[in-house]
Protein backbone atom coordinates (compact mmCIF):
# COMPACT_ATOMS: atom_id res chain seq x y z
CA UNK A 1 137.76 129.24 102.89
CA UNK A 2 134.77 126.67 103.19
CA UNK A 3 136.76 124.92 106.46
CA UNK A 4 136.80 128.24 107.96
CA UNK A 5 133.51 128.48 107.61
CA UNK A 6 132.28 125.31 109.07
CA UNK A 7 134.68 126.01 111.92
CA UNK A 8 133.09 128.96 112.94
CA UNK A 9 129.96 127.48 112.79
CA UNK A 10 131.36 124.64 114.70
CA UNK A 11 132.23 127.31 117.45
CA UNK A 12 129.14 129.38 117.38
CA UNK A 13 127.14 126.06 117.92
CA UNK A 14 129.75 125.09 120.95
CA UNK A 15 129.38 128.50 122.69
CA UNK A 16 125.57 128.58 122.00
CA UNK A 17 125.43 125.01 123.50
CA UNK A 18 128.21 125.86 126.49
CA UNK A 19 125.98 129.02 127.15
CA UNK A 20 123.03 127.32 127.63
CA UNK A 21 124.11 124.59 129.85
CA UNK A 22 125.34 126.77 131.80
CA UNK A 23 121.78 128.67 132.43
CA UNK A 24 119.90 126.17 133.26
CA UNK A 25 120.59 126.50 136.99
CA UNK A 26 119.55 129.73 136.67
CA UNK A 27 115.92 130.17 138.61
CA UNK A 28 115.85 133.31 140.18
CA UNK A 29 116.93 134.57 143.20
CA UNK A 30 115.53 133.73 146.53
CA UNK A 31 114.04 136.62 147.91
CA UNK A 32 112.67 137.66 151.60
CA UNK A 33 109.01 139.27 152.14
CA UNK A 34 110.11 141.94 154.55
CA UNK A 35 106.53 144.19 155.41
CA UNK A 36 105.62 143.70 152.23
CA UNK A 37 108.43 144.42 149.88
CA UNK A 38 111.05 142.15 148.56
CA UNK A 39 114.50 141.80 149.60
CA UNK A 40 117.14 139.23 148.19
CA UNK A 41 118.14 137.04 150.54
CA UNK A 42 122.46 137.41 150.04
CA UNK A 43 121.37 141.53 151.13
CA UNK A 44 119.69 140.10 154.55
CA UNK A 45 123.07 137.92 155.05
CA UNK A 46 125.18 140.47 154.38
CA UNK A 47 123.15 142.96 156.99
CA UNK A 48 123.35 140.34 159.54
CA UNK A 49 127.00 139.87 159.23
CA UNK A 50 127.54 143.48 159.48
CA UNK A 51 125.98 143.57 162.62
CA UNK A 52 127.43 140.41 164.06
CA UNK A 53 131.11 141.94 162.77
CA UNK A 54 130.29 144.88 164.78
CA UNK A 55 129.66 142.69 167.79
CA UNK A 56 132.85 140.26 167.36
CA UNK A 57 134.46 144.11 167.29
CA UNK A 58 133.33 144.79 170.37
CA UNK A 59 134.17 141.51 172.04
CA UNK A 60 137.71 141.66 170.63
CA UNK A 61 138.12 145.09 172.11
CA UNK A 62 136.97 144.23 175.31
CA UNK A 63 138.93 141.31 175.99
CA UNK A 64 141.60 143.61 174.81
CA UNK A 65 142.49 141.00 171.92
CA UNK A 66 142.14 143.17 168.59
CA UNK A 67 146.00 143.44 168.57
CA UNK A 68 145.95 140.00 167.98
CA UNK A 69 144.11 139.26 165.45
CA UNK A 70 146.34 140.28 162.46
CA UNK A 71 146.22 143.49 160.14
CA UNK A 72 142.56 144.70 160.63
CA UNK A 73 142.19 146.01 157.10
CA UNK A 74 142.28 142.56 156.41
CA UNK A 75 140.89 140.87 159.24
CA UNK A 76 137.04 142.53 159.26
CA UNK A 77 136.37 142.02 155.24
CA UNK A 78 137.70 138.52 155.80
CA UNK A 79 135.67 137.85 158.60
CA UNK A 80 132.40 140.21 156.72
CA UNK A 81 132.84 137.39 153.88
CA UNK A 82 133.06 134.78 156.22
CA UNK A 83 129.97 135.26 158.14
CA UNK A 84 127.74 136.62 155.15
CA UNK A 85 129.19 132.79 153.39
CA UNK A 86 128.30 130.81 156.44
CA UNK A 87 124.87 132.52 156.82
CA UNK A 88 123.85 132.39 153.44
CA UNK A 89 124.79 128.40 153.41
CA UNK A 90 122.87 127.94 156.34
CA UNK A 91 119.80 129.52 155.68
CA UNK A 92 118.87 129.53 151.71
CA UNK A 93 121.30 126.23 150.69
């Protein structure tokens, strides 16, 4: 009974340590001052790759090349992720 004890101790005091490693990164998001009010900066990325999606859309459709792209259902999230990945690395990383 005493071993189990100590064991669980032993794994409280692993978890509690794993836990807190793992916060220390942890600062806070980086946010945008947009007229005054806050914004997180991964929901300005995300906006702007919206609106660039839309525009590779419209490129794609008038060069008549959407066919070839792929499945679309798969194709716009992909690229959505894509661009929101590459703008947040370039901007706030």
């Amino acid at each position: 009974m005493r071993t189990i004890k100590n064991q669980s101790k032993l794994t409280t005091a692993i978890l509690l340590a794993a836990s807190a490693l793992s916060l220390t990164g942890c600062n806070g998001s980086p946010s945008i001052d947009v007229l005054g009010s806050f914004f997180p900066a991964w929901m300005i990325c995300l906006t702007l790759a919206v609106v660039l999606t839309f525009v590779v859309r419209f490129g794609l459709v008038k060069l008549h090349l959407e066919t070839e792209v792929g499945p679309l259902a798969l194709f716009y999230p992909s690229l959505l992720t894509l661009l929101t990945s590459v703008l947040w690395l370039g901007y706030f990383r």
